[in-house]
PDB file of N, CA and C in Angstrom:
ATOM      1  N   UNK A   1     168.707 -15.880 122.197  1.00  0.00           N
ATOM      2  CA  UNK A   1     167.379 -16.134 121.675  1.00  0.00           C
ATOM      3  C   UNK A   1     166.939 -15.004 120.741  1.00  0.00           C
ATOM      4  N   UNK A   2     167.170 -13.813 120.973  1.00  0.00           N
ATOM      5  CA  UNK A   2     166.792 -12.649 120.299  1.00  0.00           C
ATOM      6  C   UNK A   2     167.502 -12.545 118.577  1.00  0.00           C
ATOM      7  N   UNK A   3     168.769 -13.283 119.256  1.00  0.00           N
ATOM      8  CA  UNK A   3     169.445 -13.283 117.514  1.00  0.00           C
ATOM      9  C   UNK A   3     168.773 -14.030 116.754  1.00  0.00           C
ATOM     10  N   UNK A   4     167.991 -15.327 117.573  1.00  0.00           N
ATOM     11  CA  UNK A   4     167.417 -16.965 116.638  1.00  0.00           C
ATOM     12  C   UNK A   4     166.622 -15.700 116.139  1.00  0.00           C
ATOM     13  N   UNK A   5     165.749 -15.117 116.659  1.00  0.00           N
ATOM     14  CA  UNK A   5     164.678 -14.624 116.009  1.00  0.00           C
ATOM     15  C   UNK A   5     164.446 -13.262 114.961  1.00  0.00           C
ATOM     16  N   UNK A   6     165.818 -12.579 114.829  1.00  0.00           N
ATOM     17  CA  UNK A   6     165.804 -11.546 114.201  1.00  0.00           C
ATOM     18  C   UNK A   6     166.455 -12.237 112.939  1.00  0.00           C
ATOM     19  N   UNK A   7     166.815 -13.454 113.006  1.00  0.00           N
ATOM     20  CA  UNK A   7     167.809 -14.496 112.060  1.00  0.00           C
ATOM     21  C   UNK A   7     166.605 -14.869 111.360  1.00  0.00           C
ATOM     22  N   UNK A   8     165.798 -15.521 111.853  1.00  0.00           N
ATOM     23  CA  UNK A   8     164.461 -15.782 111.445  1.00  0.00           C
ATOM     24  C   UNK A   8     163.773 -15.014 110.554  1.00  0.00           C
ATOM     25  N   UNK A   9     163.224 -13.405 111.249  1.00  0.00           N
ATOM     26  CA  UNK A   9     162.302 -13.014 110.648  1.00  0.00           C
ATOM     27  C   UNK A   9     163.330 -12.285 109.174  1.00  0.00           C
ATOM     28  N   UNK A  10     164.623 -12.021 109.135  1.00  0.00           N
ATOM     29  CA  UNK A  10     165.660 -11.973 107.904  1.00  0.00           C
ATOM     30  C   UNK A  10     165.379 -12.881 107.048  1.00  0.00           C
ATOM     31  N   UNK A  11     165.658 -13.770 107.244  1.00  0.00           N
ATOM     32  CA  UNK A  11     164.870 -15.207 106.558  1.00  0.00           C
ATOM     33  C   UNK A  11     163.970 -15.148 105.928  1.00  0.00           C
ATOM     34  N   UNK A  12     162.585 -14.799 106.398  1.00  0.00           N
ATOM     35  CA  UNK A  12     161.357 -14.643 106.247  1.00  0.00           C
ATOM     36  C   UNK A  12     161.244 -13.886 104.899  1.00  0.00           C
ATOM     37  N   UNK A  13     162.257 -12.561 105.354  1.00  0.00           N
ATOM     38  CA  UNK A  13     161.865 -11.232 104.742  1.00  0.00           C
ATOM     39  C   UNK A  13     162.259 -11.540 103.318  1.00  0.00           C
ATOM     40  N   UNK A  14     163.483 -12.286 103.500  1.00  0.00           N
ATOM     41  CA  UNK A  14     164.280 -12.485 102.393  1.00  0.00           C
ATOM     42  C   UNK A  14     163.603 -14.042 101.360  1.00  0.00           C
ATOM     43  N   UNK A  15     163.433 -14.697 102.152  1.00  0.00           N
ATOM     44  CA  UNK A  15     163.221 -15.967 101.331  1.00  0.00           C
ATOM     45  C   UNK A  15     161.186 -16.082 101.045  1.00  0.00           C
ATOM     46  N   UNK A  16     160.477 -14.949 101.526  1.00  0.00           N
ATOM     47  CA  UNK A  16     158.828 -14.900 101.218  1.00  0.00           C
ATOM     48  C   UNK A  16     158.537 -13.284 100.585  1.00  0.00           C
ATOM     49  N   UNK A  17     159.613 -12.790  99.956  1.00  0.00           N
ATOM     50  CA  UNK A  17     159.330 -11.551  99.188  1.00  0.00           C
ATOM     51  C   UNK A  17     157.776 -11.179  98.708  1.00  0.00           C
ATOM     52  N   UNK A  18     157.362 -12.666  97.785  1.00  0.00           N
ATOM     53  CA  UNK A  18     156.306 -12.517  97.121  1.00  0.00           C
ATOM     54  C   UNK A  18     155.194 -12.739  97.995  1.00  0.00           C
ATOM     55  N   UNK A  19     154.900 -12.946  99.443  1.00  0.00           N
ATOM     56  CA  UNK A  19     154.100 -13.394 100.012  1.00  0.00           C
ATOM     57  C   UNK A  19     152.845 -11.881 100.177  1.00  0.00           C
ATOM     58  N   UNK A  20     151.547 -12.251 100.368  1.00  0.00           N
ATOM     59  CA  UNK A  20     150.627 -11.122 101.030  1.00  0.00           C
ATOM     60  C   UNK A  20     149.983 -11.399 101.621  1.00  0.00           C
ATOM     61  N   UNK A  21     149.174 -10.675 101.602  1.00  0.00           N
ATOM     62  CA  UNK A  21     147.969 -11.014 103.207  1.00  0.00           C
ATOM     63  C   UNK A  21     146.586 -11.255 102.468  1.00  0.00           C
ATOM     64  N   UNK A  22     146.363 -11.701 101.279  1.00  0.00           N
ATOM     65  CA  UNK A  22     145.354 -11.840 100.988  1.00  0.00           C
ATOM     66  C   UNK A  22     144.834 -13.566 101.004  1.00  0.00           C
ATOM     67  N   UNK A  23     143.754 -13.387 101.602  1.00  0.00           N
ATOM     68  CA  UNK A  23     143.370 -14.713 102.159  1.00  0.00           C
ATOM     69  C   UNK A  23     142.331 -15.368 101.032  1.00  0.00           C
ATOM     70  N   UNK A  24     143.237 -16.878 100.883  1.00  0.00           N
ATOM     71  CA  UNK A  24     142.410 -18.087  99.803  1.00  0.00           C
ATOM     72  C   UNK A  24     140.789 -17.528 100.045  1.00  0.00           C
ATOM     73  N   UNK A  25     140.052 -17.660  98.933  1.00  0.00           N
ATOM     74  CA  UNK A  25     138.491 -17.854  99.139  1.00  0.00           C
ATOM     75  C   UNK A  25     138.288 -19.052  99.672  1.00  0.00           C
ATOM     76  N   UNK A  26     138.808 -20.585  99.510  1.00  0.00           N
ATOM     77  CA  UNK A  26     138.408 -21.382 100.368  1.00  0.00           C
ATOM     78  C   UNK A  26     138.483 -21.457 101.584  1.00  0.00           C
ATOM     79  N   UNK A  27     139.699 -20.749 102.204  1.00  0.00           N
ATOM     80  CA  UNK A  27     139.922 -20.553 103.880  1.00  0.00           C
ATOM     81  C   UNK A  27     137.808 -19.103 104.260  1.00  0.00           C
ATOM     82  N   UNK A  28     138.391 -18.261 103.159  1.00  0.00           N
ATOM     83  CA  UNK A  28     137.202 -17.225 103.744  1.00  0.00           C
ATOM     84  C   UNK A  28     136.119 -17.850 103.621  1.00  0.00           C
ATOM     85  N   UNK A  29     135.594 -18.730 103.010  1.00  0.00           N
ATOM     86  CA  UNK A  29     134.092 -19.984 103.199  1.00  0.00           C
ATOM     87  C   UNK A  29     134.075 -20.492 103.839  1.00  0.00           C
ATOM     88  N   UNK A  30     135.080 -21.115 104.519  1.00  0.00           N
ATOM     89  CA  UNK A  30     135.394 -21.889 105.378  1.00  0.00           C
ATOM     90  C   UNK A  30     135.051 -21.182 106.779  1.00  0.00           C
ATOM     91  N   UNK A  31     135.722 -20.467 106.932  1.00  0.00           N
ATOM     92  CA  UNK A  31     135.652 -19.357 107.954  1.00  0.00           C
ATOM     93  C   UNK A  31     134.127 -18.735 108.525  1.00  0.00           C
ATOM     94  N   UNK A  32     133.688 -18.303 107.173  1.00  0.00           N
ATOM     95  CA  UNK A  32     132.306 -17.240 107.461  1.00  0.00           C
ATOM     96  C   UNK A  32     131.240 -18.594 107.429  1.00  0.00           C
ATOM     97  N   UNK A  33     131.559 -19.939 107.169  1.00  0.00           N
ATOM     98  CA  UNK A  33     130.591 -21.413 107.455  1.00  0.00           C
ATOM     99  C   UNK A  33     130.901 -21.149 109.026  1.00  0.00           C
ATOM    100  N   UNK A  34     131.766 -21.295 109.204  1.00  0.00           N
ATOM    101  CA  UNK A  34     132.237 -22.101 110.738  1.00  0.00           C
ATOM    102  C   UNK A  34     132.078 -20.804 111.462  1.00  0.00           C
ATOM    103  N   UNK A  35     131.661 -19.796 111.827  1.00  0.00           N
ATOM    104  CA  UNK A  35     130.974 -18.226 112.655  1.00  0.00           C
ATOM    105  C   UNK A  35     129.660 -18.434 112.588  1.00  0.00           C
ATOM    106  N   UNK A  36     129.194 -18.583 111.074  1.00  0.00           N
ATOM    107  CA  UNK A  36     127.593 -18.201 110.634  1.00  0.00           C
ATOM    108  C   UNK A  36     126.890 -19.205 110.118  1.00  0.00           C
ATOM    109  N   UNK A  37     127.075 -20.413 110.030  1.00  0.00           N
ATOM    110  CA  UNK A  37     126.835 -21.227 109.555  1.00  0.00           C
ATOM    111  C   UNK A  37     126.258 -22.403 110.451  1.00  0.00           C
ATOM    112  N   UNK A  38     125.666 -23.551 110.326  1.00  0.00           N
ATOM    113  CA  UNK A  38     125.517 -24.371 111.291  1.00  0.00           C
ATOM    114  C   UNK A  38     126.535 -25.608 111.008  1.00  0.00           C
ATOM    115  N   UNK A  39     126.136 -26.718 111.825  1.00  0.00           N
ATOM    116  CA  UNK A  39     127.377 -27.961 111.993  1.00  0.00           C
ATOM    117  C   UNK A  39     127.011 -28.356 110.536  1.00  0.00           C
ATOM    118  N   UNK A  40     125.664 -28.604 110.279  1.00  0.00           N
ATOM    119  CA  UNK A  40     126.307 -29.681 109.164  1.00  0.00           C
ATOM    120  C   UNK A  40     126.715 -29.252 107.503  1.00  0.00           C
ATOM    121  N   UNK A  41     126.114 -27.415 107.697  1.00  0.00           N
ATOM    122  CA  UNK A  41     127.016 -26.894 106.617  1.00  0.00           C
ATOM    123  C   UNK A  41     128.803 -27.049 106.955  1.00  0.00           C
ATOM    124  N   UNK A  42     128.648 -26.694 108.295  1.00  0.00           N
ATOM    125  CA  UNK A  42     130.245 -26.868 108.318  1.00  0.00           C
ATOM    126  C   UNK A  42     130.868 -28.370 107.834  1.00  0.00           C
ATOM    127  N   UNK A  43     130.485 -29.486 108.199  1.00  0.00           N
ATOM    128  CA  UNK A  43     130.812 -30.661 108.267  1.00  0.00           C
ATOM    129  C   UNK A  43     130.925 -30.696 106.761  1.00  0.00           C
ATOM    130  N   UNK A  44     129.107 -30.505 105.953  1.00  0.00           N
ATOM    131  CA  UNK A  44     129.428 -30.217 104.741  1.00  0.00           C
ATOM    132  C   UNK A  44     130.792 -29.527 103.982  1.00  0.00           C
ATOM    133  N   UNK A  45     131.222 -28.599 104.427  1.00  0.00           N
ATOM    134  CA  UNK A  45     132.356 -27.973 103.779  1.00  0.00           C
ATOM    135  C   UNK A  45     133.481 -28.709 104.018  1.00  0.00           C
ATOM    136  N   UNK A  46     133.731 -29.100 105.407  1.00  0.00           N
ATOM    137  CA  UNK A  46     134.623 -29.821 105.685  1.00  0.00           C
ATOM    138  C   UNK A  46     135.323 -31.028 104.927  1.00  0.00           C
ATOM    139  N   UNK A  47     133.859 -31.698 104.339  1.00  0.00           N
ATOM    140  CA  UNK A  47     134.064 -33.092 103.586  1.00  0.00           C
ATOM    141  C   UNK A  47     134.462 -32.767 102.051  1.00  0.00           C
ATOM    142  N   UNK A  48     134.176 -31.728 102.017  1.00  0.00           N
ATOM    143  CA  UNK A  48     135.056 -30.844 100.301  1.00  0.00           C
ATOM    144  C   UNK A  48     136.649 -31.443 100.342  1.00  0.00           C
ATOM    145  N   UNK A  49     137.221 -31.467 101.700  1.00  0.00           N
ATOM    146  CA  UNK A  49     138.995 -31.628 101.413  1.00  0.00           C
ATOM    147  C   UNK A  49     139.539 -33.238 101.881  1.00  0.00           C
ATOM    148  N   UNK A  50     138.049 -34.047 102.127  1.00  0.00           N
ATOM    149  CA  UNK A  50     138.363 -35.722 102.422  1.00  0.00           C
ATOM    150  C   UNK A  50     139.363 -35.541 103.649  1.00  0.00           C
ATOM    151  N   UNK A  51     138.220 -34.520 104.859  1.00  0.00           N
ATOM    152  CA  UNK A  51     139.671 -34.502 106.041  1.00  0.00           C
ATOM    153  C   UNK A  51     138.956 -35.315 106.991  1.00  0.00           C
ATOM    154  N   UNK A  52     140.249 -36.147 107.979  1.00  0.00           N
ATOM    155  CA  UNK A  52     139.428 -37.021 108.606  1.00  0.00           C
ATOM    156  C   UNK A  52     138.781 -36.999 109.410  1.00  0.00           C
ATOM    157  N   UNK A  53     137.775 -38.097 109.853  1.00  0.00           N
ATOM    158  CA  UNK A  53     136.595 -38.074 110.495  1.00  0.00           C
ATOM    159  C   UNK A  53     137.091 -37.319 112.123  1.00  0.00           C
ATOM    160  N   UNK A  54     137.918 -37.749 112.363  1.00  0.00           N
ATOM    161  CA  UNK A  54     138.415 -37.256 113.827  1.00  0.00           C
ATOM    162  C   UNK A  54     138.678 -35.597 113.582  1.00  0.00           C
ATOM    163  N   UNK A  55     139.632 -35.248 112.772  1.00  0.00           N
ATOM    164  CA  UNK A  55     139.704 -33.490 112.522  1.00  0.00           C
ATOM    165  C   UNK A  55     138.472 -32.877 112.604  1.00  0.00           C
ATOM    166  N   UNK A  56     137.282 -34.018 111.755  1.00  0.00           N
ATOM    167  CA  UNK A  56     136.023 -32.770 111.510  1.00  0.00           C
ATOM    168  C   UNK A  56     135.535 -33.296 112.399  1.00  0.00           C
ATOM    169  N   UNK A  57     135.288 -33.931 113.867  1.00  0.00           N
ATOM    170  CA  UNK A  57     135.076 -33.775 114.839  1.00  0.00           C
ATOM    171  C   UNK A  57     135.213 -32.693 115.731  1.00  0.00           C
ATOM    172  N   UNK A  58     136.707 -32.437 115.422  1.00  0.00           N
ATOM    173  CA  UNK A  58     137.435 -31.946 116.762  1.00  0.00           C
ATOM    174  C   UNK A  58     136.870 -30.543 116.398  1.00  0.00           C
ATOM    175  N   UNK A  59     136.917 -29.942 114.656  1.00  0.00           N
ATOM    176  CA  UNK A  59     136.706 -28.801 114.305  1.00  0.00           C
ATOM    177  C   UNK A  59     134.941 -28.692 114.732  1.00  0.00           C
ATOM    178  N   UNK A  60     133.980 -29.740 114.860  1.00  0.00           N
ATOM    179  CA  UNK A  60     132.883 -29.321 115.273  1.00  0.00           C
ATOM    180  C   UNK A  60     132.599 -28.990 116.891  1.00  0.00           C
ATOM    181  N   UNK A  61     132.950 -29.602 117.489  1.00  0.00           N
ATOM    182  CA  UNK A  61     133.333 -29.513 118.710  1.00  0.00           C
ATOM    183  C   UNK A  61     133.924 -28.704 119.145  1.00  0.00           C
ATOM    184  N   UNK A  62     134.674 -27.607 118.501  1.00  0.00           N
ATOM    185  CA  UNK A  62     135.107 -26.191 118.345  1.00  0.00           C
ATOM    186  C   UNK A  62     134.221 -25.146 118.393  1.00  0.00           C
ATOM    187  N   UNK A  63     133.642 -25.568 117.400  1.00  0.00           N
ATOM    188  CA  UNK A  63     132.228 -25.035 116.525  1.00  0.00           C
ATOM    189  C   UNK A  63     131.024 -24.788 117.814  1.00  0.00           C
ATOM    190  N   UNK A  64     130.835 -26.113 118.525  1.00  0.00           N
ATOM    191  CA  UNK A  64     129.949 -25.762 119.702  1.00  0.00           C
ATOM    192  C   UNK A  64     130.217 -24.933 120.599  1.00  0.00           C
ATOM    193  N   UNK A  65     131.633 -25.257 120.896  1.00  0.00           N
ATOM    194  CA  UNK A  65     132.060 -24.215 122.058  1.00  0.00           C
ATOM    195  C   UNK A  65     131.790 -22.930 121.588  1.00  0.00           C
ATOM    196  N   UNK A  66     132.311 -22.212 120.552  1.00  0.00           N
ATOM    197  CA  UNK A  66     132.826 -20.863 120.135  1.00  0.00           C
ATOM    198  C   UNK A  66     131.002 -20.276 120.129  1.00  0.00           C
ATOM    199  N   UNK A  67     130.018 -21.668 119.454  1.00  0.00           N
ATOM    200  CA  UNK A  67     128.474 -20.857 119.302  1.00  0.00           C
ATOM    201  C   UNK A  67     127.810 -20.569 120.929  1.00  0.00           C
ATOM    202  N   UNK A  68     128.722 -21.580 121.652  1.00  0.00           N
ATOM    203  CA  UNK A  68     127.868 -21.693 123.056  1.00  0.00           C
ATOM    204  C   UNK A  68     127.994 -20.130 123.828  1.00  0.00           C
ATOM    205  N   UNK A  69     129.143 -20.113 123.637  1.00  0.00           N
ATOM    206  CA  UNK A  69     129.823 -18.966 124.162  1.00  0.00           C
ATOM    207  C   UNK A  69     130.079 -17.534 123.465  1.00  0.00           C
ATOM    208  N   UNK A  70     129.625 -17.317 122.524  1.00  0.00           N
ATOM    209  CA  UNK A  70     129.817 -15.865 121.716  1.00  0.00           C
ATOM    210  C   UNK A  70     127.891 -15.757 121.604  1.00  0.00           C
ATOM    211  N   UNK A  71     127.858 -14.775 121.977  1.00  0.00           N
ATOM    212  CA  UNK A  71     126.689 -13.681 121.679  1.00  0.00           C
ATOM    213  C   UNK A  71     126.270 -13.506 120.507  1.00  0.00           C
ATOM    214  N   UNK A  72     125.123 -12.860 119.966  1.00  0.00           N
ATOM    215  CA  UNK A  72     124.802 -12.208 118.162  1.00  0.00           C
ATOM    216  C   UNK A  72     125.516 -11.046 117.972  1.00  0.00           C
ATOM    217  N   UNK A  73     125.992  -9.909 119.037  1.00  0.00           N
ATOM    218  CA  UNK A  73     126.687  -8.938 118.895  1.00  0.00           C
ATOM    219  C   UNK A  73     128.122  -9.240 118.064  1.00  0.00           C
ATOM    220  N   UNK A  74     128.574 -10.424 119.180  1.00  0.00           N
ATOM    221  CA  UNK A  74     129.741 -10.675 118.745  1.00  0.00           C
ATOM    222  C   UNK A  74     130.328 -11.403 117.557  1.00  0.00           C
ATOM    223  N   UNK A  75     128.941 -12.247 117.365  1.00  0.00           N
ATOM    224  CA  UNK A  75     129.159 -12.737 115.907  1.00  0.00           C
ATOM    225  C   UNK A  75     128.990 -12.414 115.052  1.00  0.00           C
ATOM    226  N   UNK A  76     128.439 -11.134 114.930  1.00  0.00           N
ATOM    227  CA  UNK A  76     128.321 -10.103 114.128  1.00  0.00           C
ATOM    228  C   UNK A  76     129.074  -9.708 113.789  1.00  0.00           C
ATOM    229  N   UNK A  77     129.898  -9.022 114.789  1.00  0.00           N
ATOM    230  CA  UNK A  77     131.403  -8.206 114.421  1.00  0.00           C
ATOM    231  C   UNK A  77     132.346  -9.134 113.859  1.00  0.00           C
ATOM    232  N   UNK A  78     132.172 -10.488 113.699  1.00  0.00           N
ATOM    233  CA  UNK A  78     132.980 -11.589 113.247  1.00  0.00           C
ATOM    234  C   UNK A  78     132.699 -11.693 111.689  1.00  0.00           C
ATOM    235  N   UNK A  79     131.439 -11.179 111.582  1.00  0.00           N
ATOM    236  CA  UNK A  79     131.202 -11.462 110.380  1.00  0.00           C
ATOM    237  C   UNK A  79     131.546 -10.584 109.210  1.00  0.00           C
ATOM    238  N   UNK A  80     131.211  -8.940 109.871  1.00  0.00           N
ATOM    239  CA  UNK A  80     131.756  -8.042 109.448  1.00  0.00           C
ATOM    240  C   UNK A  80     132.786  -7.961 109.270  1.00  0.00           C
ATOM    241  N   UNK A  81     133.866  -8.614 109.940  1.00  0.00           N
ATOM    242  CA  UNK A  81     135.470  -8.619 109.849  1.00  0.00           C
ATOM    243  C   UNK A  81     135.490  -9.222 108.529  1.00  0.00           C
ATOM    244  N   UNK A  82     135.431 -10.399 108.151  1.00  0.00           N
ATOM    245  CA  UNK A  82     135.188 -11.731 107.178  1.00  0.00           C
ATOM    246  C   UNK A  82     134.678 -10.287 105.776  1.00  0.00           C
ATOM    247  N   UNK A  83     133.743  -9.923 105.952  1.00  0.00           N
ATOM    248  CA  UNK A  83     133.184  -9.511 104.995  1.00  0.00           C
ATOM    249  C   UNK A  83     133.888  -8.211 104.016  1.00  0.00           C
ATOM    250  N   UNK A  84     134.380  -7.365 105.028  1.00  0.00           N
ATOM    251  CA  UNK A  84     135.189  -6.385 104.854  1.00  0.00           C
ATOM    252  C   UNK A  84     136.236  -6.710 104.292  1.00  0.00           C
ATOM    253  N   UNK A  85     137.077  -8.047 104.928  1.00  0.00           N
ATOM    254  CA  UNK A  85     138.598  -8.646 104.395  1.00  0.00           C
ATOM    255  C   UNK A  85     138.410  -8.644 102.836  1.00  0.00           C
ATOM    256  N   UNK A  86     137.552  -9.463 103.032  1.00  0.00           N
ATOM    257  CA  UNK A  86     137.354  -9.969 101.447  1.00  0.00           C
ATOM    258  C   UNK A  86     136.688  -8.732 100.536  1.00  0.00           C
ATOM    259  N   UNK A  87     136.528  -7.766 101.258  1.00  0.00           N
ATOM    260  CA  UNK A  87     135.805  -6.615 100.447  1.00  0.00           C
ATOM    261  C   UNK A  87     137.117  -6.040  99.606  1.00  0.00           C
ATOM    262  N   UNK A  88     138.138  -5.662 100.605  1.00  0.00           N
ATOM    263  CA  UNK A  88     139.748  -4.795 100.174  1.00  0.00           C
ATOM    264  C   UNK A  88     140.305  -5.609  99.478  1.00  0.00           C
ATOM    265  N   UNK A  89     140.259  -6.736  99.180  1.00  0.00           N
ATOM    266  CA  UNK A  89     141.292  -7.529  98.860  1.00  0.00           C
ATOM    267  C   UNK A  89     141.105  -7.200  97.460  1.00  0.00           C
ATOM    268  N   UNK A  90     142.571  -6.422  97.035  1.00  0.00           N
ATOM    269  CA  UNK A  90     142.815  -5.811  95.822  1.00  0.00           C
ATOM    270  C   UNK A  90     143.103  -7.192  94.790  1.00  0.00           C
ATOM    271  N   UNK A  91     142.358  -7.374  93.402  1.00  0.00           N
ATOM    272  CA  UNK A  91     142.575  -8.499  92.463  1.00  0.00           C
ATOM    273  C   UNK A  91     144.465  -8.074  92.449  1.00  0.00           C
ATOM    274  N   UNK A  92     145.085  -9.216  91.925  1.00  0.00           N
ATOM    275  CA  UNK A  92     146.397  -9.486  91.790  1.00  0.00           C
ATOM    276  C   UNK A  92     146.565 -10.495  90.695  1.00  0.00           C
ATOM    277  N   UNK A  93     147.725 -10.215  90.507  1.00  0.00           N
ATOM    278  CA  UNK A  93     148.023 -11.276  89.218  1.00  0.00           C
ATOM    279  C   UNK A  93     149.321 -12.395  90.670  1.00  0.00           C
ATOM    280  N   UNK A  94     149.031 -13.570  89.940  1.00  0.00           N
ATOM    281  CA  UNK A  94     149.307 -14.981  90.775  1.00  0.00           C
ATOM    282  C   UNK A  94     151.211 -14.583  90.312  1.00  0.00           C
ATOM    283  N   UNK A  95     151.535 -15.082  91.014  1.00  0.00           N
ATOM    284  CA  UNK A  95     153.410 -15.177  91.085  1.00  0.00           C
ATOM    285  C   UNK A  95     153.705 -16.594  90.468  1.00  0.00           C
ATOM    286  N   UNK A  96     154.812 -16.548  89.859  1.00  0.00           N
ATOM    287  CA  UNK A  96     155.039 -17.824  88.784  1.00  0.00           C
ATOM    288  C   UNK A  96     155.221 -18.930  89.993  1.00  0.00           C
ATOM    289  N   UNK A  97     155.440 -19.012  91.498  1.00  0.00           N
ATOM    290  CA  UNK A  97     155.405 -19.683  92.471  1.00  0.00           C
ATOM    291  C   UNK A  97     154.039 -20.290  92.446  1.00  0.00           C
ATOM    292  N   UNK A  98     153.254 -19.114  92.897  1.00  0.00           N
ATOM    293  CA  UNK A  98     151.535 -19.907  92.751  1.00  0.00           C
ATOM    294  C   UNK A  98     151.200 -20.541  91.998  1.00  0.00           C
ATOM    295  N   UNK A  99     151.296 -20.103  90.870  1.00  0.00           N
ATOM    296  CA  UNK A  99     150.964 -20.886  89.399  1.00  0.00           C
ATOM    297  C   UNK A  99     151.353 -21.869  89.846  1.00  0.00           C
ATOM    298  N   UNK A 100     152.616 -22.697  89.753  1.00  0.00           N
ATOM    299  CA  UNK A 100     153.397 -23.874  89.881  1.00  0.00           C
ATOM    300  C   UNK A 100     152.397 -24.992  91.189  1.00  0.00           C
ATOM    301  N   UNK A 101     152.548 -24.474  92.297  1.00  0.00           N
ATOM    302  CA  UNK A 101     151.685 -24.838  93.077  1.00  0.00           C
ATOM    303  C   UNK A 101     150.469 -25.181  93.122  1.00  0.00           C
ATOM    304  N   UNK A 102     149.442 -24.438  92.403  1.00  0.00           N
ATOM    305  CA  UNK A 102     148.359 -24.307  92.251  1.00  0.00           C
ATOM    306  C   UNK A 102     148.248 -25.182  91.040  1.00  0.00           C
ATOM    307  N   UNK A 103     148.762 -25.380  89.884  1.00  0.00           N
ATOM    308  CA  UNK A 103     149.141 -26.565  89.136  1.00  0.00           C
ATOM    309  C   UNK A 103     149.031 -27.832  89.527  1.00  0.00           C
ATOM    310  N   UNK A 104     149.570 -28.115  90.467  1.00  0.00           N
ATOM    311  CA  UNK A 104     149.322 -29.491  91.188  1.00  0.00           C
ATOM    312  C   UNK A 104     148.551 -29.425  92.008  1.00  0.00           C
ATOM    313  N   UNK A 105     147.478 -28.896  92.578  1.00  0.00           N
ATOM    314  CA  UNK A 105     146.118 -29.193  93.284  1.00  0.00           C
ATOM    315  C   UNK A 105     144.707 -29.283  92.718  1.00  0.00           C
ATOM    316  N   UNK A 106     144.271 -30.386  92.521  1.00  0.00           N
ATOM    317  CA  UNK A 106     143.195 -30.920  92.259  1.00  0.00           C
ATOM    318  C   UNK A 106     142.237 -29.043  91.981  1.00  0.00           C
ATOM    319  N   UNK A 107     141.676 -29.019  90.956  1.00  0.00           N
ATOM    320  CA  UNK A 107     140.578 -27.571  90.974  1.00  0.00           C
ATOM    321  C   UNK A 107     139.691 -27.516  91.809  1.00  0.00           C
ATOM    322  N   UNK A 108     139.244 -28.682  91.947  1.00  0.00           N
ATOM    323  CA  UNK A 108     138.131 -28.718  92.925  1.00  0.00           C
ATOM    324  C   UNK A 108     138.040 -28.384  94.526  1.00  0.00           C
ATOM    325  N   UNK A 109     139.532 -28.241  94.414  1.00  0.00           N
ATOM    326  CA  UNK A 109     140.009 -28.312  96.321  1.00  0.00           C
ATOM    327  C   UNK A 109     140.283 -26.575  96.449  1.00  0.00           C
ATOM    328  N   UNK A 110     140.386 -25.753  95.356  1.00  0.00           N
ATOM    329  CA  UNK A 110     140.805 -24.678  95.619  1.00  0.00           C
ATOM    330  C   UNK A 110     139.511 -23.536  94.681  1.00  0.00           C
ATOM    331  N   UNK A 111     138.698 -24.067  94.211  1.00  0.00           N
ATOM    332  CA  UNK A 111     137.957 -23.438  92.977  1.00  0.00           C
ATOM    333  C   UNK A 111     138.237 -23.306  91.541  1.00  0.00           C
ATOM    334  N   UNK A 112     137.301 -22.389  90.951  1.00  0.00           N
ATOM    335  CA  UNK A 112     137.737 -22.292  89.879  1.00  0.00           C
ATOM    336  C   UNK A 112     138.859 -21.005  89.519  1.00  0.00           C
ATOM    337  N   UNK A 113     139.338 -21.289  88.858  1.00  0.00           N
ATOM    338  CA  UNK A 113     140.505 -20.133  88.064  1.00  0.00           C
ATOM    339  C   UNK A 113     140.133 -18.933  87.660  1.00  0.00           C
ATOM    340  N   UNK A 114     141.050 -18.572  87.948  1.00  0.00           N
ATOM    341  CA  UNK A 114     140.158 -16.241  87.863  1.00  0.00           C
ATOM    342  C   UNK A 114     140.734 -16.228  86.202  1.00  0.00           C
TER     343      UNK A 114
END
């Protein structure tokens, strides 16, 4: 088992060179909606990607639990996380991969172009 996985993360290393840790602005809206936000902004955002009625259920119903149960302290520090991410995130120029990709998705599903 230890080999599957050192086989794996070789793989990884080798075949996602260009990959980083900087996170889509639509995931981080998405995100700092669904912490700080209420249901039907979330639902609102939700209906931006035509996802189905059952997903944006299940994701609101998420949504209740996580508000029922987290504190203002704690959603605080949630927010601050969110806020900070997106604070570091050094501008980059897109990899001829992204481009290509990002080519075929509707603008509207991802924003506008830097």
């Amino acid at each position: 088992m230890r080999l599957v996985l050192c086989f794996l993360l070789l793989t990884l290393a080798l075949c996602c060179y260009e990959a980083n840790a900087k996170v889509c602005n639509a995931v981080m809206r998405e995100s700092t909606i669904f912490i700080a936000g209420s249901e039907a902004q979330l639902e609102a955002e939700l209906q931006k990607y035509d996802a189905p009625p059952e997903a944006v259920q299940a994701k609101l119903q998420v949504k209740r639990c996580v508000d029922k149960n987290l504190n203002v302290i704690e959603i605080g520090g949630m927010i601050a996380i969110l806020l900070l991410s997106k604070k570091w995130q050094a501008p980059r120029q897109e990899s001829a991969s992204e481009s290509m990709i990002l080519a075929t998705i509707p603008k509207h599903v991802y924003g506008k172009p830097k």
